[in-house]
Each structure stands twice: as structure tokens, then as C-alpha cells.
PDB file of N, CA and C in Angstrom:
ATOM      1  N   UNK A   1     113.645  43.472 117.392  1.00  0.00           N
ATOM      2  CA  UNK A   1     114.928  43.864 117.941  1.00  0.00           C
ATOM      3  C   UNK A   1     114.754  45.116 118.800  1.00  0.00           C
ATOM      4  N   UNK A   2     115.447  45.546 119.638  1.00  0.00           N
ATOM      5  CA  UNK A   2     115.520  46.311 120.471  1.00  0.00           C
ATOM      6  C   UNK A   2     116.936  47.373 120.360  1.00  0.00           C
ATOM      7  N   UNK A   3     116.813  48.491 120.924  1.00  0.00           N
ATOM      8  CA  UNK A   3     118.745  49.021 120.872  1.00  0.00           C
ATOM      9  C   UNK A   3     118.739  49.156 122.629  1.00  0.00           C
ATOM     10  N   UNK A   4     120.018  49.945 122.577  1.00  0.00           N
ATOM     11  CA  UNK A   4     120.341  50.025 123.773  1.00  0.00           C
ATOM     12  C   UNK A   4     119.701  50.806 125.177  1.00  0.00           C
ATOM     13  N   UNK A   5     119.307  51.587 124.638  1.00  0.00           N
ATOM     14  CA  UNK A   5     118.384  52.716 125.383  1.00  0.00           C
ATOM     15  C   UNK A   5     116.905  52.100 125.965  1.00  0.00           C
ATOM     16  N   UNK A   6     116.563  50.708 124.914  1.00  0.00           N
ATOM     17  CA  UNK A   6     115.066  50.253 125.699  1.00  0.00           C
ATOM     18  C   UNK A   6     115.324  48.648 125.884  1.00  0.00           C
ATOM     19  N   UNK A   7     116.694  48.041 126.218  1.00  0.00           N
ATOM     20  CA  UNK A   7     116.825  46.716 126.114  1.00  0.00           C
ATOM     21  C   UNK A   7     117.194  46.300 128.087  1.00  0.00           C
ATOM     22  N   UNK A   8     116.928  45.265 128.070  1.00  0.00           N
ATOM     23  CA  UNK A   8     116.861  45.335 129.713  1.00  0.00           C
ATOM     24  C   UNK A   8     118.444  45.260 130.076  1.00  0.00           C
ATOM     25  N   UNK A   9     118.472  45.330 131.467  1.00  0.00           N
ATOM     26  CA  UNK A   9     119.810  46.014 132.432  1.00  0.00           C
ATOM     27  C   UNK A   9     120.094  44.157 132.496  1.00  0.00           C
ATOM     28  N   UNK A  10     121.878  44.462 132.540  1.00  0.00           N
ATOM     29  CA  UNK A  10     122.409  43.123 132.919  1.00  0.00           C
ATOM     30  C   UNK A  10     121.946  41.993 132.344  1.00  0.00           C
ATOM     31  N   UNK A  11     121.261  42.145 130.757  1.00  0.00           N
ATOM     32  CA  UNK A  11     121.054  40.716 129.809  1.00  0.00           C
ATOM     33  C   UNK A  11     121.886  40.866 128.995  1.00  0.00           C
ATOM     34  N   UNK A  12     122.508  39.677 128.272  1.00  0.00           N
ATOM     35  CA  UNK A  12     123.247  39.584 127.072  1.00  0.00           C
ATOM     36  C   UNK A  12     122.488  39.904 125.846  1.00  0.00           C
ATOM     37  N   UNK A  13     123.348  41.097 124.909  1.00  0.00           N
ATOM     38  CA  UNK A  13     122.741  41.154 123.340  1.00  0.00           C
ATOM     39  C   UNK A  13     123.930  40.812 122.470  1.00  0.00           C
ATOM     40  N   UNK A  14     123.073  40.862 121.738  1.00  0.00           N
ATOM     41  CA  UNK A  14     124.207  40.675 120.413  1.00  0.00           C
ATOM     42  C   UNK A  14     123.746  42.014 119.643  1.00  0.00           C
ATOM     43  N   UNK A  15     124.837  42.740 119.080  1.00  0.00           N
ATOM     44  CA  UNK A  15     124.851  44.164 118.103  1.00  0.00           C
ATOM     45  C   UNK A  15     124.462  43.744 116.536  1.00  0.00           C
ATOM     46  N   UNK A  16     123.373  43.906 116.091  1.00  0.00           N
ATOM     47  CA  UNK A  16     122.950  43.515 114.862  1.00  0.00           C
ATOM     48  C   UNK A  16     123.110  44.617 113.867  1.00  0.00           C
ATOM     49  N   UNK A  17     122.694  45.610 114.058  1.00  0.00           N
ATOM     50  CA  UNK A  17     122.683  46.736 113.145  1.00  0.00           C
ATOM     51  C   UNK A  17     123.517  48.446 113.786  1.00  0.00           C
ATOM     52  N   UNK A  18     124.247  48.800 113.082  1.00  0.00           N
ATOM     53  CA  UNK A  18     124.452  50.017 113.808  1.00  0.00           C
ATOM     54  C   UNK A  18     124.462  50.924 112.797  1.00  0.00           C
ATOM     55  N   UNK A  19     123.144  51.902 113.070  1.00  0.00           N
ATOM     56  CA  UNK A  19     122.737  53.378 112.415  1.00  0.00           C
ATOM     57  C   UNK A  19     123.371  54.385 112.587  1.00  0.00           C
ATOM     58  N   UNK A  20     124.669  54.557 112.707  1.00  0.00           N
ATOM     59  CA  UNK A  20     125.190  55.694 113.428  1.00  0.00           C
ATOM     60  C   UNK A  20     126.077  56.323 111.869  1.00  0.00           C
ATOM     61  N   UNK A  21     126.142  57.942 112.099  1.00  0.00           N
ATOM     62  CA  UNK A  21     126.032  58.480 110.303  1.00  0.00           C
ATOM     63  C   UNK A  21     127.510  59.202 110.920  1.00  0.00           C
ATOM     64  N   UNK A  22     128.409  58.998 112.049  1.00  0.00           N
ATOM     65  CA  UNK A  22     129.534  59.961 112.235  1.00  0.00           C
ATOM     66  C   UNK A  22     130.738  58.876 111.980  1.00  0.00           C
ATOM     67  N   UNK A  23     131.510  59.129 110.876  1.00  0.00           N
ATOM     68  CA  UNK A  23     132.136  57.986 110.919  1.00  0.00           C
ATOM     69  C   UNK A  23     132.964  58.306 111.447  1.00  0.00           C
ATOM     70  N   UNK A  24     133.644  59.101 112.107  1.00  0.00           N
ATOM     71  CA  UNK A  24     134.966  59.103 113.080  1.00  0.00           C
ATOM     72  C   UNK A  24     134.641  58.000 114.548  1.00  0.00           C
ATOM     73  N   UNK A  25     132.786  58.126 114.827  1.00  0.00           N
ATOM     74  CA  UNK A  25     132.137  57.749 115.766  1.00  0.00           C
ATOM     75  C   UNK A  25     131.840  55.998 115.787  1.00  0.00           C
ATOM     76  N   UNK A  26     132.108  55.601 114.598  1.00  0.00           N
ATOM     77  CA  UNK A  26     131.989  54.362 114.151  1.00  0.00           C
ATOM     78  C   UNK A  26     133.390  54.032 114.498  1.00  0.00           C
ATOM     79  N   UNK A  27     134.597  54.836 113.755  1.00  0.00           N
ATOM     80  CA  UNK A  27     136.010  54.160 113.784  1.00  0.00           C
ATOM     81  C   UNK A  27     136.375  53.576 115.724  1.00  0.00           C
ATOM     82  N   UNK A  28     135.895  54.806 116.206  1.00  0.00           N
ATOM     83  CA  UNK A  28     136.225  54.615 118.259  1.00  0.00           C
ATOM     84  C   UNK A  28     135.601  53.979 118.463  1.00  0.00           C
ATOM     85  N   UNK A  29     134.464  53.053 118.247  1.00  0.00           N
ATOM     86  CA  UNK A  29     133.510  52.403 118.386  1.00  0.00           C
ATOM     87  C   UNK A  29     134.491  50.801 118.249  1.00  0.00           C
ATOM     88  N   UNK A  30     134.612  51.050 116.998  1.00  0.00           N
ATOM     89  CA  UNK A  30     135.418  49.641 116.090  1.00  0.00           C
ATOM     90  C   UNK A  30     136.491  49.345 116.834  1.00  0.00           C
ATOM     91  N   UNK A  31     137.414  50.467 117.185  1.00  0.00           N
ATOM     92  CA  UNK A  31     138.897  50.274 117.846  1.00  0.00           C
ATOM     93  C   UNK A  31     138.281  50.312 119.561  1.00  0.00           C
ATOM     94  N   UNK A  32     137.254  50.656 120.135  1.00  0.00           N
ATOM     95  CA  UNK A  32     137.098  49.909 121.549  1.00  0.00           C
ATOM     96  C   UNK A  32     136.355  48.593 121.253  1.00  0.00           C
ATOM     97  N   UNK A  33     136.222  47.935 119.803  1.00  0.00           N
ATOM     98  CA  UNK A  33     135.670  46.370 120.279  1.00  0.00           C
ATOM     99  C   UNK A  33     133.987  46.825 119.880  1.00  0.00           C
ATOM    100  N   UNK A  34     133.183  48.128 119.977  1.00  0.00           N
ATOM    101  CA  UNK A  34     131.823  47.533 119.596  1.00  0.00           C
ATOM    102  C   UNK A  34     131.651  47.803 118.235  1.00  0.00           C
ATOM    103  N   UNK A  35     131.397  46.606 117.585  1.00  0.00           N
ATOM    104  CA  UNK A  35     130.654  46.836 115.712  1.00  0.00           C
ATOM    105  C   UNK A  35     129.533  45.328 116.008  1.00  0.00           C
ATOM    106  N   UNK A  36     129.441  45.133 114.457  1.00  0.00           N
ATOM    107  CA  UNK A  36     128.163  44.354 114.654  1.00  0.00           C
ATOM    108  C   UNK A  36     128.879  42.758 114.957  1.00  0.00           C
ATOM    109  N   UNK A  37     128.045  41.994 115.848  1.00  0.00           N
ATOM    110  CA  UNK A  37     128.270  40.526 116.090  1.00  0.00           C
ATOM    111  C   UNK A  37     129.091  40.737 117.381  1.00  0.00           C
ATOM    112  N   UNK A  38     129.099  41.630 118.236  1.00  0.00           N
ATOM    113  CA  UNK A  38     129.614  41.907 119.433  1.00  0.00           C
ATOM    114  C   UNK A  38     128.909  41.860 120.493  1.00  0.00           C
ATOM    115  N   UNK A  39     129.197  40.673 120.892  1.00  0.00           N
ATOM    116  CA  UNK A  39     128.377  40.825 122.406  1.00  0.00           C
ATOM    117  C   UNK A  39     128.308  42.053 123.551  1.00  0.00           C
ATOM    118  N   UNK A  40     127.618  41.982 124.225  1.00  0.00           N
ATOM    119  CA  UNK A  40     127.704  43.259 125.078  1.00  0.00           C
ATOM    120  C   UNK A  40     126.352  42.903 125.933  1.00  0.00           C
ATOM    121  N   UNK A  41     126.774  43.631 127.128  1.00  0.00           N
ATOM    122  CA  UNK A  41     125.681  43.805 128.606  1.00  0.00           C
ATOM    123  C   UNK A  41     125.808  45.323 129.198  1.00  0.00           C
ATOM    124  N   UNK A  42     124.188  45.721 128.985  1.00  0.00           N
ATOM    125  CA  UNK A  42     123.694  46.546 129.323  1.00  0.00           C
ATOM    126  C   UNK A  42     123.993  46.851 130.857  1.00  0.00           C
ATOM    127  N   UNK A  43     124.693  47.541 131.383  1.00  0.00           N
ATOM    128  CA  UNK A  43     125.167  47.898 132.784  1.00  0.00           C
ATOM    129  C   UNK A  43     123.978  49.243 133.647  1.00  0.00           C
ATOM    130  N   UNK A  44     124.152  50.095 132.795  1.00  0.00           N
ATOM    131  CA  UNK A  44     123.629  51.159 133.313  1.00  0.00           C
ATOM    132  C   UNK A  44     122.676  52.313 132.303  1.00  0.00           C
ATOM    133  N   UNK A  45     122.005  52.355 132.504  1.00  0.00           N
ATOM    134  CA  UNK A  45     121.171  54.143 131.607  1.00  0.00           C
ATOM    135  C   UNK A  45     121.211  54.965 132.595  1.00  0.00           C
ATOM    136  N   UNK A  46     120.958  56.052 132.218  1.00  0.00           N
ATOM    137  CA  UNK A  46     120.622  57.489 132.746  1.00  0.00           C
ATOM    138  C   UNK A  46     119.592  58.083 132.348  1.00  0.00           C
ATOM    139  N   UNK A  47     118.914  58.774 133.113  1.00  0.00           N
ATOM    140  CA  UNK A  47     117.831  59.347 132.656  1.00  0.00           C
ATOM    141  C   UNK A  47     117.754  60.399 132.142  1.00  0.00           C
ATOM    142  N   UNK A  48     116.546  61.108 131.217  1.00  0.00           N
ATOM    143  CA  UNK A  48     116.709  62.114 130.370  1.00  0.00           C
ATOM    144  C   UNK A  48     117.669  62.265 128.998  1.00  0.00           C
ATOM    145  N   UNK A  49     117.535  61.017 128.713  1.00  0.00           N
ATOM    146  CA  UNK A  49     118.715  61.080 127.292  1.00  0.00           C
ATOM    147  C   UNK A  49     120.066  60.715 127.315  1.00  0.00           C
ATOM    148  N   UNK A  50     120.591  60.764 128.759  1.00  0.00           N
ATOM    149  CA  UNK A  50     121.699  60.359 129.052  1.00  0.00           C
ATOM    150  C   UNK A  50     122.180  58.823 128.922  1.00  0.00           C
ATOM    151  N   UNK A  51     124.032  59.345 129.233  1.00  0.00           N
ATOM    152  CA  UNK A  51     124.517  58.170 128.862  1.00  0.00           C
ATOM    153  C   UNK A  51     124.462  56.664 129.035  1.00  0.00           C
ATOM    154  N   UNK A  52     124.738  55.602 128.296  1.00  0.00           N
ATOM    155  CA  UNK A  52     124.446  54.380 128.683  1.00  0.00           C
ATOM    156  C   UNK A  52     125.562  53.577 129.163  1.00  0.00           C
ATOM    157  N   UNK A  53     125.983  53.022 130.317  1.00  0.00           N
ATOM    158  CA  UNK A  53     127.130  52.284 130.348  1.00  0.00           C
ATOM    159  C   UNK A  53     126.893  50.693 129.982  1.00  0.00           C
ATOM    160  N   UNK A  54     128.272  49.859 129.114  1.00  0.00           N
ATOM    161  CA  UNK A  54     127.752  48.834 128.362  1.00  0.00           C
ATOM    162  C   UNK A  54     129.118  48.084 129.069  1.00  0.00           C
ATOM    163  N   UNK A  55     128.898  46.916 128.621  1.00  0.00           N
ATOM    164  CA  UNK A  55     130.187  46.274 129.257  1.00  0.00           C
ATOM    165  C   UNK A  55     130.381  45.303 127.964  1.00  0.00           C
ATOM    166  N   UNK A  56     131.392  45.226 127.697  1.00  0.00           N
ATOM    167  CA  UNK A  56     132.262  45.109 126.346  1.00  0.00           C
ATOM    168  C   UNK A  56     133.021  44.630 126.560  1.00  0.00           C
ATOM    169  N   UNK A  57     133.149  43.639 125.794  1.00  0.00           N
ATOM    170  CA  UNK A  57     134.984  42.852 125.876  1.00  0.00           C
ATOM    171  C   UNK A  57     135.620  42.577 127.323  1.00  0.00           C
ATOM    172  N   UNK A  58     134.604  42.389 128.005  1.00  0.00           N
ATOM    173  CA  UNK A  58     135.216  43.000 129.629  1.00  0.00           C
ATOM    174  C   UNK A  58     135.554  44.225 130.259  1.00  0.00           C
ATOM    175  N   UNK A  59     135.461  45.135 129.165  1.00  0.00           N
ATOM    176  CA  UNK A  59     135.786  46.658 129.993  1.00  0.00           C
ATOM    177  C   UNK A  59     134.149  47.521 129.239  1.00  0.00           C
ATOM    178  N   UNK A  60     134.135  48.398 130.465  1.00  0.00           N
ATOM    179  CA  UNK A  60     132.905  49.531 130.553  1.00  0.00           C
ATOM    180  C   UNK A  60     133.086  50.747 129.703  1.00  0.00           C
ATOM    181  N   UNK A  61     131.958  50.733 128.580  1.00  0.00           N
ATOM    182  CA  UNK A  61     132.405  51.112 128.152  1.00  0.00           C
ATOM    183  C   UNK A  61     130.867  52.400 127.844  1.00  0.00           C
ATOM    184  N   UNK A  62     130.888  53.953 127.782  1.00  0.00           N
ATOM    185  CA  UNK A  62     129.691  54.575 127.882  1.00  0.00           C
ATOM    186  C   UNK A  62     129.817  55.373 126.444  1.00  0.00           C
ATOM    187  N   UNK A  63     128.424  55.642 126.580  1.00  0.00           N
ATOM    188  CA  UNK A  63     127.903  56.128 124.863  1.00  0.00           C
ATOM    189  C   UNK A  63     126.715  56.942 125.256  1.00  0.00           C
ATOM    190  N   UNK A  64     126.596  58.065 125.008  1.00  0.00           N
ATOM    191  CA  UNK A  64     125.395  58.942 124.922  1.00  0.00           C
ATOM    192  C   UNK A  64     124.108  58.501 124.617  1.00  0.00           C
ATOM    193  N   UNK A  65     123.334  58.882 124.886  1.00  0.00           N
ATOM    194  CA  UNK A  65     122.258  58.110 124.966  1.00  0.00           C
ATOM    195  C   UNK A  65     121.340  58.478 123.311  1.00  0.00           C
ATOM    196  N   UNK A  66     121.797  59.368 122.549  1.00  0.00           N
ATOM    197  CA  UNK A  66     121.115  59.408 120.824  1.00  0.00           C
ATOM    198  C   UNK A  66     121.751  58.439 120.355  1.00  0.00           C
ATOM    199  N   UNK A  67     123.110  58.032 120.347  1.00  0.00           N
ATOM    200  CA  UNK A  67     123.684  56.664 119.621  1.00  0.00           C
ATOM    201  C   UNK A  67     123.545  55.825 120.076  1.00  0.00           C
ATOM    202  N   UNK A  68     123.050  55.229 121.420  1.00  0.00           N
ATOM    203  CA  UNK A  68     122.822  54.283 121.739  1.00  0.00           C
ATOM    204  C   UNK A  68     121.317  53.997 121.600  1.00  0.00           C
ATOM    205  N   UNK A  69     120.688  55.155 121.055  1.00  0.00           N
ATOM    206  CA  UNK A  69     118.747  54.668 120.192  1.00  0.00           C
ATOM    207  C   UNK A  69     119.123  54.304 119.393  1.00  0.00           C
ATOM    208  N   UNK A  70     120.644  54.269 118.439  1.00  0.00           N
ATOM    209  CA  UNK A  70     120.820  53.764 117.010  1.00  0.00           C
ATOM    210  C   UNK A  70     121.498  52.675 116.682  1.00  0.00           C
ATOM    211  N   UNK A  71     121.733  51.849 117.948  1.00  0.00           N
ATOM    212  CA  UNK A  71     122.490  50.520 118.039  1.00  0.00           C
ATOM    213  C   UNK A  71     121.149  49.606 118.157  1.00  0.00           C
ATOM    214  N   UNK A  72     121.169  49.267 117.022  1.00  0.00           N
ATOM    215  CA  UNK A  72     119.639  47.834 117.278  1.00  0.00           C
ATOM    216  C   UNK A  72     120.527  46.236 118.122  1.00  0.00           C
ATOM    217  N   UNK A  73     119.774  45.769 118.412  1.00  0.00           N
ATOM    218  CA  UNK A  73     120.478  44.715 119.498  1.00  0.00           C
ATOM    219  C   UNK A  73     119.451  43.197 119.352  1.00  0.00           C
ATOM    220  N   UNK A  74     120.276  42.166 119.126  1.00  0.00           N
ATOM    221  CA  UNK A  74     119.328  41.165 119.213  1.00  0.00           C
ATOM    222  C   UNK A  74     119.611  40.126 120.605  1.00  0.00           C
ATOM    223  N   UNK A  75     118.080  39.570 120.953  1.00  0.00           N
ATOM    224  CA  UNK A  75     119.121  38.642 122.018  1.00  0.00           C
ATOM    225  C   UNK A  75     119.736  37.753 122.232  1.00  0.00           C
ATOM    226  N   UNK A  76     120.663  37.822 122.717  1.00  0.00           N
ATOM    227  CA  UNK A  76     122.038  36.007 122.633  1.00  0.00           C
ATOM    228  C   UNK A  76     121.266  34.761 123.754  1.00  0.00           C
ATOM    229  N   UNK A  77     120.647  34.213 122.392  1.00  0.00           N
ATOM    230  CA  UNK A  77     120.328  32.316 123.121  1.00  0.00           C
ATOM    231  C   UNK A  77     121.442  32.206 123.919  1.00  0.00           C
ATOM    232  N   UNK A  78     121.117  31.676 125.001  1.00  0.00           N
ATOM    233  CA  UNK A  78     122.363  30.313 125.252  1.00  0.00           C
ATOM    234  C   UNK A  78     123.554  30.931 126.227  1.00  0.00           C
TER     235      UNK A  78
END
């Protein structure tokens, strides 16, 4: 599995595991649509640690680039 920070630009994943220890950071996560079994496409990184833009549910959606090393990602067959 891969997370977000080393998974390729513009492929479909699926969200398998999410390591993230802030739970206020989990709840905004949940209420914009990403938890586990959520599809999502990698749009954009930034370099140096920076943020990742993801595309979600149809809307863009960005995450810093330490929580997005802690989103493991598998890839969607089909």
C-alpha cells in the first residue's frame, strides 16, 4: 500500500487505513467525506512537506503534507 504523499498524480485509490492521532482532525476529515473506503484522486503535491490537493466526492479537497504520510491508500481495480 502506498499513502498520499508517494502515490501517483491523477490515479484512483481507495483509503484503507488512516493513522492520524488528532481527533478533531479525523471528525473534518469524516464531515468533508474522507474516512476509510473512500475513493479519492491524487490532484496535486507540493514540495518540501507541503500540502496535498485530493479530489473527493467531487470537490478539492487539501491536507498538509504529515497527514497525508498517514493516510495508507490502496489501488481501485476497475
Amino acid at each position: 500500500m502506498v499513502n498520499i504523499k508517494t502515490g501517483c498524480l491523477n490515479k484512483c485509490y481507495t483509503v484503507k487505513y488512516m493513522n492520524i492521532e488528532n481527533d478533531n482532525l479525523v471528525q473534518r476529515l469524516n464531515a468533508l467525506g474522507l474516512n476509510i473506503g473512500t475513493n479519492l484522486k491524487i490532484k496535486q503535491r507540493c514540495l518540501f512537506k507541503g500540502p496535498c490537493i485530493l479530489e473527493v466526492n467531487g470537490q478539492n479537497l487539501s491536507i498538509r503534507g504529515y497527514d497525508a504520510c498517514q493516510i495508507l491508500l490502496e489501488d481501485t481495480h476497475g
